[in-house]
N, C-alpha and C. Protein backbone atom coordinates (compact mmCIF):
# COMPACT_ATOMS: atom_id res chain seq x y z
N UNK A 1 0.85 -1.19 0.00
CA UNK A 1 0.00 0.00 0.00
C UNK A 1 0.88 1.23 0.00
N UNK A 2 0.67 2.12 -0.98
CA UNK A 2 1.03 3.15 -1.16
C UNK A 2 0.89 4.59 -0.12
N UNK A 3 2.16 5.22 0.23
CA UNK A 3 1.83 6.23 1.43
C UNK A 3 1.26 7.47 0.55
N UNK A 4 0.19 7.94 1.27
CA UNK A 4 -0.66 9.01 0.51
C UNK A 4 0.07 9.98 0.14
N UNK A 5 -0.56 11.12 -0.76
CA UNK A 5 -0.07 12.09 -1.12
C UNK A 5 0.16 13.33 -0.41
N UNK A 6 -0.53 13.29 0.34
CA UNK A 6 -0.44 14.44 1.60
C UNK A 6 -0.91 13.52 2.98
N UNK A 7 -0.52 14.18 3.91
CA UNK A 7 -0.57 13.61 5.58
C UNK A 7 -0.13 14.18 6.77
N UNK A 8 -0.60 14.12 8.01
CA UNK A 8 -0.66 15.31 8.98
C UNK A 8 0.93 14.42 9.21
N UNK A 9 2.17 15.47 9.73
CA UNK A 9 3.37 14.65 9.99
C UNK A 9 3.75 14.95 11.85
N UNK A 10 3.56 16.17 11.67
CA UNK A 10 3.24 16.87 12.71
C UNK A 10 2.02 17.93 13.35
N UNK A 11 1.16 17.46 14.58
CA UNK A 11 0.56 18.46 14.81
C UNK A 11 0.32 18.65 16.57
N UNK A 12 -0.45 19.19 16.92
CA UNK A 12 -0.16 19.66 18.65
C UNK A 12 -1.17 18.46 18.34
N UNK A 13 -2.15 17.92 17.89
CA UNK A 13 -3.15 17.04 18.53
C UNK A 13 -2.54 15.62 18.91
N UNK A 14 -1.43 15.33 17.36
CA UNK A 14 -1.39 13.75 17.37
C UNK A 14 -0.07 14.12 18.45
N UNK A 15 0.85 15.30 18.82
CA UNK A 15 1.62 14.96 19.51
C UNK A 15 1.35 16.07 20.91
N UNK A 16 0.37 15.36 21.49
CA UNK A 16 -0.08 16.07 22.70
C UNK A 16 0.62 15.85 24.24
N UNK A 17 1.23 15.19 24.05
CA UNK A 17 2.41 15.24 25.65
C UNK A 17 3.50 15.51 24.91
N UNK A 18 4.03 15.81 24.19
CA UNK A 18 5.58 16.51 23.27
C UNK A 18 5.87 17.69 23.24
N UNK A 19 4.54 18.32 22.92
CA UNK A 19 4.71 20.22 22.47
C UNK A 19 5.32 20.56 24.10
N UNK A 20 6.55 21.48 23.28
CA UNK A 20 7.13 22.57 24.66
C UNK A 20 7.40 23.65 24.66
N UNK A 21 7.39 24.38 25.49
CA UNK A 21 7.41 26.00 25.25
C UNK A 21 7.84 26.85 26.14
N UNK A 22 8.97 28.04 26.01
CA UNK A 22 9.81 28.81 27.05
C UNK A 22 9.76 29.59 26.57
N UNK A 23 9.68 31.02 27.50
CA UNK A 23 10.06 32.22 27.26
C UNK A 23 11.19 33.28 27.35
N UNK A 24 11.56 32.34 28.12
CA UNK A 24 13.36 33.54 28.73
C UNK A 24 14.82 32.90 27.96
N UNK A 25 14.82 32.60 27.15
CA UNK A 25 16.26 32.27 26.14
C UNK A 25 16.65 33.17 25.56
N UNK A 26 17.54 33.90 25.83
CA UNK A 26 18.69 34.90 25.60
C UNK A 26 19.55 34.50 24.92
N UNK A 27 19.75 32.94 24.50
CA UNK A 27 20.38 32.82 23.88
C UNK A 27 21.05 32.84 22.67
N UNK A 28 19.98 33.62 21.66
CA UNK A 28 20.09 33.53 20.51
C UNK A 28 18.47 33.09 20.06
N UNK A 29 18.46 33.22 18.41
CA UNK A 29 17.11 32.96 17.85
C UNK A 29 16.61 31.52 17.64
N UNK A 30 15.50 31.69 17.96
CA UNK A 30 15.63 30.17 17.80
C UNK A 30 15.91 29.18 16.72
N UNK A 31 15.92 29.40 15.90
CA UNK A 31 16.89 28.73 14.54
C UNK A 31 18.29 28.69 15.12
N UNK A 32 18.63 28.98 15.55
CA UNK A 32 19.85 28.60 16.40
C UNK A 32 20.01 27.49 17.12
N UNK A 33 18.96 27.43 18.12
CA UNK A 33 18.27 26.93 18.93
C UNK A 33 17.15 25.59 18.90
N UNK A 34 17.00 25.15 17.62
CA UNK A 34 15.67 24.68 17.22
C UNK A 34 16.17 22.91 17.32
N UNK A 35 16.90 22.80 17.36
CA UNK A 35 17.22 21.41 17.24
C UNK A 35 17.69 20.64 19.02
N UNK A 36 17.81 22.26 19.60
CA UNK A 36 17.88 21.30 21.18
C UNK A 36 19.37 20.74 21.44
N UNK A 37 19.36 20.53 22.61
CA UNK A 37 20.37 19.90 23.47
C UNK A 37 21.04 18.96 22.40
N UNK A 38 20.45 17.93 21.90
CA UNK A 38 20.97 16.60 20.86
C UNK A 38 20.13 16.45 19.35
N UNK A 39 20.58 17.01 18.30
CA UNK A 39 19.81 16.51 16.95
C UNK A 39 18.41 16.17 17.42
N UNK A 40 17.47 16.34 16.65
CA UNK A 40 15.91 15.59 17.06
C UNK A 40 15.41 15.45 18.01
N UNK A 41 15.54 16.32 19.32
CA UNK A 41 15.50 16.19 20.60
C UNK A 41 15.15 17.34 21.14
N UNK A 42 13.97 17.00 22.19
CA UNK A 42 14.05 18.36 23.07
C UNK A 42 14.31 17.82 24.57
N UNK A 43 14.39 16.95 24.44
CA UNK A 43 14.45 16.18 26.12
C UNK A 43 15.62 16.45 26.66
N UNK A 44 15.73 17.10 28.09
CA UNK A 44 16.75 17.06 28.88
C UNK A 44 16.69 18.55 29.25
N UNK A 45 15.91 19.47 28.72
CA UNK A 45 15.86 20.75 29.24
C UNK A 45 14.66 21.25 29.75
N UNK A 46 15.28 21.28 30.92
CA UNK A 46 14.24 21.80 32.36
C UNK A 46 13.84 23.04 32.04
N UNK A 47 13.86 24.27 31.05
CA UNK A 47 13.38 25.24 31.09
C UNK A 47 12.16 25.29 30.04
N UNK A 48 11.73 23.55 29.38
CA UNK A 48 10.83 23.61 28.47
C UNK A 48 9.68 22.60 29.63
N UNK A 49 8.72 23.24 29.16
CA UNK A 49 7.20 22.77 30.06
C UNK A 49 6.29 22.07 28.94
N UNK A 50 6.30 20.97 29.20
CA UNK A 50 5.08 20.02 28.27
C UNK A 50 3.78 20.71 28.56
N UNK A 51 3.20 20.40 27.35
CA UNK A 51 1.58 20.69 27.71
C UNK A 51 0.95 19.37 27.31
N UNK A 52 0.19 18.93 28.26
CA UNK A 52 -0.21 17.76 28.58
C UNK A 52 -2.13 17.52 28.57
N UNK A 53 -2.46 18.46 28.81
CA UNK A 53 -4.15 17.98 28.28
C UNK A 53 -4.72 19.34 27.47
N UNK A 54 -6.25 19.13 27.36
CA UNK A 54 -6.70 20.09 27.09
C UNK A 54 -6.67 20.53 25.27
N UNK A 55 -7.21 21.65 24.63
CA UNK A 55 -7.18 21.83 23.28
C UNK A 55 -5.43 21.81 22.83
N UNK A 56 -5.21 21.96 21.95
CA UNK A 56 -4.14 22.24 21.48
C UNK A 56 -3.35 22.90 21.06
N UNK A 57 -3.56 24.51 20.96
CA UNK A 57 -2.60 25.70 21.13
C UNK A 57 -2.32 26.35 22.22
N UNK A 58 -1.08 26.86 21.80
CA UNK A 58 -0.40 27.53 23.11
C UNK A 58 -1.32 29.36 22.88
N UNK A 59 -0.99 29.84 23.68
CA UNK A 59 -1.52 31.30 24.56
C UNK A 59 -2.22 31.74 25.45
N UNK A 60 -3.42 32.75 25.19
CA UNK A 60 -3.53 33.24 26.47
C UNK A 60 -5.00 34.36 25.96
N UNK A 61 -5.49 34.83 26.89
CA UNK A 61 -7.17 35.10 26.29
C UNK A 61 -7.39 35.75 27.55
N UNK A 62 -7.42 37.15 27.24
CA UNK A 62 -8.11 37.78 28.21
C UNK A 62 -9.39 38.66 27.93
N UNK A 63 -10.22 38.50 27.18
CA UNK A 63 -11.37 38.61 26.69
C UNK A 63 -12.54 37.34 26.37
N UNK A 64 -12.27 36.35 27.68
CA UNK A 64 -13.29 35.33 26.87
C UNK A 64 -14.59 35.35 26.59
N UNK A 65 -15.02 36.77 27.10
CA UNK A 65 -16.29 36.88 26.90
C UNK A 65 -17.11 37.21 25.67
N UNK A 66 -15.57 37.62 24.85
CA UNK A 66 -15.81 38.28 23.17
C UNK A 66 -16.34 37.33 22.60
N UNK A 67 -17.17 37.94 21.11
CA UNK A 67 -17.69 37.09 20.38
C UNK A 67 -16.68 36.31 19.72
N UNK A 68 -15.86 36.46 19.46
CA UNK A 68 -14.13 36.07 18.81
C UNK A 68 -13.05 35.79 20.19
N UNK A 69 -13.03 34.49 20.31
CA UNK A 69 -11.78 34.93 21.61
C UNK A 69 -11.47 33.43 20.81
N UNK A 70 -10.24 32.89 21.95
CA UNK A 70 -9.40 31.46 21.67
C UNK A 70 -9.76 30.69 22.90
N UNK A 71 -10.23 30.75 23.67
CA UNK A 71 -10.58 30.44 24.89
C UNK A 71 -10.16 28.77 24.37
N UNK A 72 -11.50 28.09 23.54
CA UNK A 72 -11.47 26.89 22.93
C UNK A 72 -10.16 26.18 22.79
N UNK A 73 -9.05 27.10 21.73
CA UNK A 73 -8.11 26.61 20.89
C UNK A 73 -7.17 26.81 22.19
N UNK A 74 -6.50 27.17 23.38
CA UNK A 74 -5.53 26.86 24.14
C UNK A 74 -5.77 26.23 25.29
N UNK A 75 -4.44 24.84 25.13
CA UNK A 75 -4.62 23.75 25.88
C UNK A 75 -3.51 24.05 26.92
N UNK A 76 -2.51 25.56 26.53
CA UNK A 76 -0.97 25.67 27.47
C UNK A 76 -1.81 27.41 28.01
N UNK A 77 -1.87 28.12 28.82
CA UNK A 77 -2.26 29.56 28.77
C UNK A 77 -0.61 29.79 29.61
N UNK A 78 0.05 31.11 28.51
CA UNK A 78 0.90 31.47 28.99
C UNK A 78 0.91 33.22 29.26
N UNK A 79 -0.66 33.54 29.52
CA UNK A 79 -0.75 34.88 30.17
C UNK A 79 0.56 35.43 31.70
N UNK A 80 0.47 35.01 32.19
CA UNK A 80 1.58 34.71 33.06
C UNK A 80 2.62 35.06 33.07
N UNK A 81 3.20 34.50 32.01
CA UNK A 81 4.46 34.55 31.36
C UNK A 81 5.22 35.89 30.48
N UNK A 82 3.45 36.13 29.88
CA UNK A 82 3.92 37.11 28.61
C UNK A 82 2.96 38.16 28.81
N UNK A 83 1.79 38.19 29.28
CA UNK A 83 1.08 39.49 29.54
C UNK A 83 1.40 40.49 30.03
N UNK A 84 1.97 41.83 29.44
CA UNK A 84 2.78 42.60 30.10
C UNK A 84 4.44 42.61 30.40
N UNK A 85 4.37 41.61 29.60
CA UNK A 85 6.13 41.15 30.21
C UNK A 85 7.11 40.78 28.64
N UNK A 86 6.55 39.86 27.80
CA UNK A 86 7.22 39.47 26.72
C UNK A 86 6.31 39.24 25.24
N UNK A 87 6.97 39.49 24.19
CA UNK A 87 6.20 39.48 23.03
C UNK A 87 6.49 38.01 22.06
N UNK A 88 7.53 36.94 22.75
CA UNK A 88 7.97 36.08 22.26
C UNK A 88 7.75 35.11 22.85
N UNK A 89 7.14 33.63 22.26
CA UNK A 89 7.19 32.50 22.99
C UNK A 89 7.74 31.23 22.29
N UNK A 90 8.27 30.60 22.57
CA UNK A 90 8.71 29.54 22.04
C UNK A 90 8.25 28.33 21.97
N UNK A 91 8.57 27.79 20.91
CA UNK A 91 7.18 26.04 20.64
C UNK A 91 7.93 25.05 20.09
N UNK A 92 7.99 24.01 20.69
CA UNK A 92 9.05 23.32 19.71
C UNK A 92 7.83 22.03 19.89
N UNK A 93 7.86 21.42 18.93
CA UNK A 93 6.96 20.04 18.40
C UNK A 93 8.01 18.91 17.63
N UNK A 94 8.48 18.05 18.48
CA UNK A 94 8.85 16.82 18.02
C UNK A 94 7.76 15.58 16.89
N UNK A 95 8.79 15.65 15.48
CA UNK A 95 7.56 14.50 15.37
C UNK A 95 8.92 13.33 14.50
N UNK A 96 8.13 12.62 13.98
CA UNK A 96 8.53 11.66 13.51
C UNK A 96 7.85 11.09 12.16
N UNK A 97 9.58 11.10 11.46
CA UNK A 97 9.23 10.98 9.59
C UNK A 97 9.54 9.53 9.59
N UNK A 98 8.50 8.72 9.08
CA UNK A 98 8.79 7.29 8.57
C UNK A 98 8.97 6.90 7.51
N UNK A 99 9.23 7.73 6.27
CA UNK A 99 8.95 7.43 5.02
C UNK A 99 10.46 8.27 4.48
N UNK A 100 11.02 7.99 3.72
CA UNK A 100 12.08 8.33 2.83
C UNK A 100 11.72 10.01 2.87
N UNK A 101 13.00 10.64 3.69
CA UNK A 101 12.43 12.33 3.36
C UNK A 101 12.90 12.66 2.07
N UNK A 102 13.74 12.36 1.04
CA UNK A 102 14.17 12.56 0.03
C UNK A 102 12.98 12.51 -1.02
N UNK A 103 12.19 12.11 -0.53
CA UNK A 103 10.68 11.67 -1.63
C UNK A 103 9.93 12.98 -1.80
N UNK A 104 9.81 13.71 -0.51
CA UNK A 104 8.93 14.75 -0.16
C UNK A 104 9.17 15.83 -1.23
N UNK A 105 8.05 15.81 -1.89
CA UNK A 105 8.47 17.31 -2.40
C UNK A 105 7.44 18.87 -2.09
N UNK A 106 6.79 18.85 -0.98
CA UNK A 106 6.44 19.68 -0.23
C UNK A 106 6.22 19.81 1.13
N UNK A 107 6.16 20.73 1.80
CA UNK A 107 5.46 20.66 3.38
C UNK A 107 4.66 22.08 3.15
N UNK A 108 3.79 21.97 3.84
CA UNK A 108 3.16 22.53 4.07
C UNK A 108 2.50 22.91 5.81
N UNK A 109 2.51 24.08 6.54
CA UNK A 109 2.39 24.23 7.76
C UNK A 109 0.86 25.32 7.56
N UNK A 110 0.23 24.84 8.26
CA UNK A 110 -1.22 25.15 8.63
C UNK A 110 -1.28 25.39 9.91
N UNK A 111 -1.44 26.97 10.35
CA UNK A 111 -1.08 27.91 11.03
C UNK A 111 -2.36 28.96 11.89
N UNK A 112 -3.19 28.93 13.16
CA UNK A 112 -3.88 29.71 13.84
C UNK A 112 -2.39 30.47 14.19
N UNK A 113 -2.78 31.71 13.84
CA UNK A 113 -1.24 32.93 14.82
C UNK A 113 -2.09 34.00 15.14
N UNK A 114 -1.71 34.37 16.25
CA UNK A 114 -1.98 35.87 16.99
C UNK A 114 -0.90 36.66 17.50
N UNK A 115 0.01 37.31 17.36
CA UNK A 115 0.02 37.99 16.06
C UNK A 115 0.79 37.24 14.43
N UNK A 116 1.79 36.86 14.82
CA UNK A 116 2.86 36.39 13.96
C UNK A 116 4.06 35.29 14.47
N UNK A 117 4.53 35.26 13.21
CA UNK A 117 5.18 33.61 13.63
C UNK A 117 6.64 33.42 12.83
N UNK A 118 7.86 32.99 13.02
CA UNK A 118 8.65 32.22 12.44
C UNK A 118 8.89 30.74 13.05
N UNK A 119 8.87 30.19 11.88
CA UNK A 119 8.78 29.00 11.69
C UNK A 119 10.13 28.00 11.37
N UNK A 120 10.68 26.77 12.02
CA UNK A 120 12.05 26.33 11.35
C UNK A 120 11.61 24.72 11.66
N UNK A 121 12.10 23.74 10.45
CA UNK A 121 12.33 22.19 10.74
C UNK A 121 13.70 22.01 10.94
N UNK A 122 14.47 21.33 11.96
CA UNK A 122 15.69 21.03 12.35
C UNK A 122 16.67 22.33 11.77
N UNK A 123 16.01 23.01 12.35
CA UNK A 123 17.17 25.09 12.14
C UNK A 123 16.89 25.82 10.72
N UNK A 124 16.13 25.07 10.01
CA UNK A 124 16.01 25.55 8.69
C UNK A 124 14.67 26.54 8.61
N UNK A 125 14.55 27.91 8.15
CA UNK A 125 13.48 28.40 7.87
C UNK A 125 12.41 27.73 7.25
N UNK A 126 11.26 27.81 8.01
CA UNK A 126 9.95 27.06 6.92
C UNK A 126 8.99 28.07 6.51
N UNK A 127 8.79 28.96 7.09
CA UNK A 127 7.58 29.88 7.03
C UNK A 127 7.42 31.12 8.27
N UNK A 128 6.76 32.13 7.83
CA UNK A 128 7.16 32.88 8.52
C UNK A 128 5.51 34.32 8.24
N UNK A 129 5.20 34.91 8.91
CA UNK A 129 3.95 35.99 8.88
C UNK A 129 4.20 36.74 9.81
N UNK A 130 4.37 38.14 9.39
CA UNK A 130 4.54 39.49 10.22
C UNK A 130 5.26 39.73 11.21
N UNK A 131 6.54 39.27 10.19
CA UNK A 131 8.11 39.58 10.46
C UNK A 131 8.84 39.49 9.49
N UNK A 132 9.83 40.76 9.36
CA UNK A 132 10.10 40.91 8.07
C UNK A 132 11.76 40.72 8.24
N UNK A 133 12.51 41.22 9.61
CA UNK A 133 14.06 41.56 9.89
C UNK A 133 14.29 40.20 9.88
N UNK A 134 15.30 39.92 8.77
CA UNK A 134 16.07 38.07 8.49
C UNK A 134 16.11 37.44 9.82
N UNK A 135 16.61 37.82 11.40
CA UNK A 135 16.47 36.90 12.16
C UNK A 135 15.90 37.23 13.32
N UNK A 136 15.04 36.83 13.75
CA UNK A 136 14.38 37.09 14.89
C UNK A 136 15.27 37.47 16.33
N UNK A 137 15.17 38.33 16.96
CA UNK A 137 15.76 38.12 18.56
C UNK A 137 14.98 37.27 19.41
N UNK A 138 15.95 37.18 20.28
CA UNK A 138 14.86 36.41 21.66
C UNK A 138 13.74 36.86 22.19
N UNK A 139 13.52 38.15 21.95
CA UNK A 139 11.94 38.51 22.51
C UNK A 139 11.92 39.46 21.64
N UNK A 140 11.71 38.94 20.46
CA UNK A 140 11.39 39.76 19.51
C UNK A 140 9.73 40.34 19.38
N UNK A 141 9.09 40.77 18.40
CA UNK A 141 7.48 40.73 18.46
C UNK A 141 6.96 41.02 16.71
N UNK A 142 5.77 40.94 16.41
CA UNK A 142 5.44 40.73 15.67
C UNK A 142 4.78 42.27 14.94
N UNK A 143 5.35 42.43 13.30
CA UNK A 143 5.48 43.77 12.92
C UNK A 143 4.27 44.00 12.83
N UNK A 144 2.98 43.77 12.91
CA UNK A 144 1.60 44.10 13.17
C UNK A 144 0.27 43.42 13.65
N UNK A 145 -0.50 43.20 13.87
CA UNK A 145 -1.81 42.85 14.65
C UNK A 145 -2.14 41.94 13.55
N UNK A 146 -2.38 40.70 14.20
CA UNK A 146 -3.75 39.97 13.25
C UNK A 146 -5.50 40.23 13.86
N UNK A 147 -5.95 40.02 13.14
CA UNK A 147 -7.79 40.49 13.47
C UNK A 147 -8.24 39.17 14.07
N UNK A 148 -8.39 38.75 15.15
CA UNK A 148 -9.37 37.80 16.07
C UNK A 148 -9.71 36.61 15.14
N UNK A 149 -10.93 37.29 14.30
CA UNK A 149 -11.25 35.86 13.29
C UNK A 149 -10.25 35.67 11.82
N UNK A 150 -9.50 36.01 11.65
CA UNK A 150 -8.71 35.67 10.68
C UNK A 150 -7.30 34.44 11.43
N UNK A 151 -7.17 35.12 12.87
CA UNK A 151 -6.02 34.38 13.76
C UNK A 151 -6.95 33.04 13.49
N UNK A 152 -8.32 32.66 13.98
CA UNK A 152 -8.91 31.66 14.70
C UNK A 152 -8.82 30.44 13.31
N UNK A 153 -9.05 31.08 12.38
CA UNK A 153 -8.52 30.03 10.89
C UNK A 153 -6.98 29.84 10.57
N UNK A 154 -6.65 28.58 10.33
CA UNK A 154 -5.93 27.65 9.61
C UNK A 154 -5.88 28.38 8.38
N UNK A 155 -4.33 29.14 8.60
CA UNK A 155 -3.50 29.98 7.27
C UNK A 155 -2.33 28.91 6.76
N UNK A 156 -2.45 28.46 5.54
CA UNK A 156 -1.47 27.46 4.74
C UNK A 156 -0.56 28.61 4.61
N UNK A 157 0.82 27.75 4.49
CA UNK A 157 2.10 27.78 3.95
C UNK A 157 2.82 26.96 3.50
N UNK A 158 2.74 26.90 1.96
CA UNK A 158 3.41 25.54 1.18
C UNK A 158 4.62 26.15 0.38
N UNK A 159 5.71 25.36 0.97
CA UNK A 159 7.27 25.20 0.48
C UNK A 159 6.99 24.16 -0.13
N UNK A 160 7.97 24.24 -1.41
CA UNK A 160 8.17 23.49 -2.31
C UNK A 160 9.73 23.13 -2.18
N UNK A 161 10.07 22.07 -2.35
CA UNK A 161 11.65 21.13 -2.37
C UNK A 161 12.06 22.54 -3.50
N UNK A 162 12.07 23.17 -4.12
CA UNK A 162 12.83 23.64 -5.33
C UNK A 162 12.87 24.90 -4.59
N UNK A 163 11.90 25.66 -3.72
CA UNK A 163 12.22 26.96 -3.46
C UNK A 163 13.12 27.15 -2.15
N UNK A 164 13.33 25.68 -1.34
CA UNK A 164 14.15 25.62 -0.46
C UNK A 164 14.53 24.62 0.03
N UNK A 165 15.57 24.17 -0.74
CA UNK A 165 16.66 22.42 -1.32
C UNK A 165 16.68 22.15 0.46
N UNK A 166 17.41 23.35 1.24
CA UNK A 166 17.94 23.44 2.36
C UNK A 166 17.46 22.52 3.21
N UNK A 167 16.23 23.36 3.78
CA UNK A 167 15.15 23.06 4.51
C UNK A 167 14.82 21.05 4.06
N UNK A 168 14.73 21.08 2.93
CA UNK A 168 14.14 19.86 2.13
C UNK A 168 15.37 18.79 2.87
N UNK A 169 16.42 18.99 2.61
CA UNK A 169 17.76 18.42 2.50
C UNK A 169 17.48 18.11 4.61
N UNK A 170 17.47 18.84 5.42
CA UNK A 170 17.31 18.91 6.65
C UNK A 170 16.30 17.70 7.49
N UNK A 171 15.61 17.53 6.54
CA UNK A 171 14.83 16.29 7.08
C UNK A 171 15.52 14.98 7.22
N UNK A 172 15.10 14.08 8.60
CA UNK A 172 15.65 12.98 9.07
C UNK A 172 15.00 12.12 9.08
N UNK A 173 14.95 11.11 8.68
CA UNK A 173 14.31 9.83 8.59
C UNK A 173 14.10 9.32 10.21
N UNK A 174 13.14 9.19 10.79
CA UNK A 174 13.05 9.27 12.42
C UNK A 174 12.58 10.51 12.88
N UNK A 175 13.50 10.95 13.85
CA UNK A 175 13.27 12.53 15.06
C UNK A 175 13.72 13.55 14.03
N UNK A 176 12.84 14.30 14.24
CA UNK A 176 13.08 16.11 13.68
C UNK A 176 12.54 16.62 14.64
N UNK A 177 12.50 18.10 14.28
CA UNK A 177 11.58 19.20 14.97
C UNK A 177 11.05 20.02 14.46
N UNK A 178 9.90 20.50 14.66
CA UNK A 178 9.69 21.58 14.37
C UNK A 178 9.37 22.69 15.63
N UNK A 179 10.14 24.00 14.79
CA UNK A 179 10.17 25.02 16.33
C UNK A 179 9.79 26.13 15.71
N UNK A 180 8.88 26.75 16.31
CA UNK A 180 7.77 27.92 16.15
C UNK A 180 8.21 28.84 17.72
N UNK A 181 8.82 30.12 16.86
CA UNK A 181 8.98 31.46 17.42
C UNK A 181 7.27 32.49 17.03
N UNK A 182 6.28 32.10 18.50
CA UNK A 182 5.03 33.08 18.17
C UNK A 182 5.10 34.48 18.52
N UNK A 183 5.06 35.48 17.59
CA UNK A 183 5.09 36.33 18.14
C UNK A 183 3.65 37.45 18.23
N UNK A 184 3.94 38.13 19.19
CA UNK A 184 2.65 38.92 19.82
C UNK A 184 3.36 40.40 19.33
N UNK A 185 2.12 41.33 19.15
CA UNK A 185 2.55 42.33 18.31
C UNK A 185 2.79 43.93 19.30
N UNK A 186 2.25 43.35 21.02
CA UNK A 186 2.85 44.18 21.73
C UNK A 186 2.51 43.46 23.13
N UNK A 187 3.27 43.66 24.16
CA UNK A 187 3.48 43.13 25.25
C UNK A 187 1.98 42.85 26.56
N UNK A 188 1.03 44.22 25.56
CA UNK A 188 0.06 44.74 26.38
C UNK A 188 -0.75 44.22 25.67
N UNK A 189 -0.99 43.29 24.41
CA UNK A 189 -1.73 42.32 23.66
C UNK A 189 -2.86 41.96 24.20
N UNK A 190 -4.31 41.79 24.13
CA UNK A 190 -5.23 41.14 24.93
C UNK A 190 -5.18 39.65 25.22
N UNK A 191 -4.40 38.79 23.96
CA UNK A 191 -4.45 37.36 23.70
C UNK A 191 -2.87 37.17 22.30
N UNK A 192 -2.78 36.09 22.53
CA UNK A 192 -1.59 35.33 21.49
C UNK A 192 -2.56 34.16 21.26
N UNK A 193 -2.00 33.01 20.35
CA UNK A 193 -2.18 32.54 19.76
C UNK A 193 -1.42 31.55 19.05
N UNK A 194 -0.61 30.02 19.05
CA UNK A 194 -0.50 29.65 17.87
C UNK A 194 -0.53 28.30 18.22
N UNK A 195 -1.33 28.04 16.74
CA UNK A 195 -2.06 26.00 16.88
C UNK A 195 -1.60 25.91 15.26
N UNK A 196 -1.33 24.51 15.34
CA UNK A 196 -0.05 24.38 14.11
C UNK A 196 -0.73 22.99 13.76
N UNK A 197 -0.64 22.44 12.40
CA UNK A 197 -0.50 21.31 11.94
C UNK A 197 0.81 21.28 10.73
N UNK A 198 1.30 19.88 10.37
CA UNK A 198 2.07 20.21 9.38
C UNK A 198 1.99 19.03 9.03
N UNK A 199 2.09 19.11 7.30
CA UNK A 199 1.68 18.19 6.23
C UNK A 199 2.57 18.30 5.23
N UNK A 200 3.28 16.66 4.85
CA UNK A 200 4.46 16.83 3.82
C UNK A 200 3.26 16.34 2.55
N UNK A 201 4.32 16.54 1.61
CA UNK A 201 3.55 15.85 -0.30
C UNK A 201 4.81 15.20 -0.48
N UNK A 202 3.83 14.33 -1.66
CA UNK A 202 5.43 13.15 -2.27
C UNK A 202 4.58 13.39 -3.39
C-alpha cells in the first residue's frame, strides 16, 4: 500500500504530551536553537514545560467573553508569562518521519497565529507571517496585529523542495523538529495565539 499524497506529519493534537514551550532564552534565535540539546530532541531541558491535556494551542485570552476569543483553541495559557512582560514565545513540536524524506516534495504548515510567527524544521526556515528583519531576537514581536477571526482560521504555507533544497535536505528519517517562534505584536496584547498542523507531499 502506497503512502498518501499528503498527511498530517506533525501536529499539537497527534503529539499532545511533546509540544514545549519557554520564554526567557537569551540565547540567541531560535533557529539557532531549534534542534535542542541533541539533533531531534528536546528532552533534557528543564526550562521547556510540556503541555499535557486540554485543546491544542499555546496562549492566552483575556477577553473570553468576546464574540471572537481562543478560549477553545488553548490547551498551554501562557498569560503569566507574557502578559505585560514578553512578546515572544517559544514552541518546539517533536515529530517523527517514517517514510524516505528525500521523496517529499512539499510541506506545508497550517497555522492559527496571533500575532505572527517564524517558523524552522531542524534550524532551517519554513515559514514565517509578520516579520520581516532576516532573524528574529529572543523577545522579539510581531510587525503588526492579526484580526481575532482571521487568527482563529488555519493559514497554509506551502514550500516546495525547489524553493528551499535546504530546509528539504534537513529532514531525518526518524526525530526532527519543528520550532515555532510566536510572536505577539505588543506586550500589552489582549491574547496570542498559535495551533499548528504540518503536512508533507510526495
Amino acid at each position: 500500500m502506497g503512502w498518501p499524497k499528503s498527511r498530517v506529519i506533525s501536529s499539537l493534537a497527534a503529539l499532545v504530551n511533546h509540544a514545549r514551550w519557554k520564554l526567557d532564552d537569551m540565547t540567541g534565535s531560535i533557529a539557532s536553537d531549534s534542534m535542542g540539546a541533541h539533533p531531534g530532541t528536546i528532552y533534557g531541558l528543564a526550562a521547556w514545560v510540556n503541555r499535557v491535556s486540554g485543546p491544542f494551542g499555546v496562549g492566552y485570552e483575556n477577553n473570553p467573553g468576546d464574540a471572537v476569543n481562543y478560549t477553545d483553541l488553548i490547551g498551554l495559557d501562557v498569560k503569566s508569562q507574557m502578559y505585560n512582560k514578553m512578546q515572544s514565545c517559544y514552541i518546539r513540536i517533536p515529530f517523527v518521519l517514517t517514510v524516505d524524506p528525500t521523496k517529499l516534495t512539499s510541506l506545508t504548515l497550517n497555522i492559527r497565529c496571533d500575532d505572527g510567527f517564524v517558523a524552522y524544521i531542524n534550524g532551517q526556515e519554513l515559514a514565517r507571517d509578520r516579520f520581516a528583519a532576516p532573524v528574529p531576537a529572543w523577545n522579539a514581536g510581531a510587525d503588526s496585529s492579526c484580526d481575532d477571526a482571521v487568527a482563529r482560521t488555519l493559514q497554509p504555507f506551502t514550500v516546495n523542495r525547489s524553493d528551499k533544497p535546504d530546509l528539504f535536505n534537513s529532514l531525518q528519517l526518524g526525530n526532527n523538529i519543528l520550532a515555532i517562534q510566536g510572536l505577539n505584536y505588543l506586550t500589552s496584547s489582549s491574547d496570542f495565539l498559535i495551533s499548528e498542523e504540518l503536512y508533507a507531499g510526495q
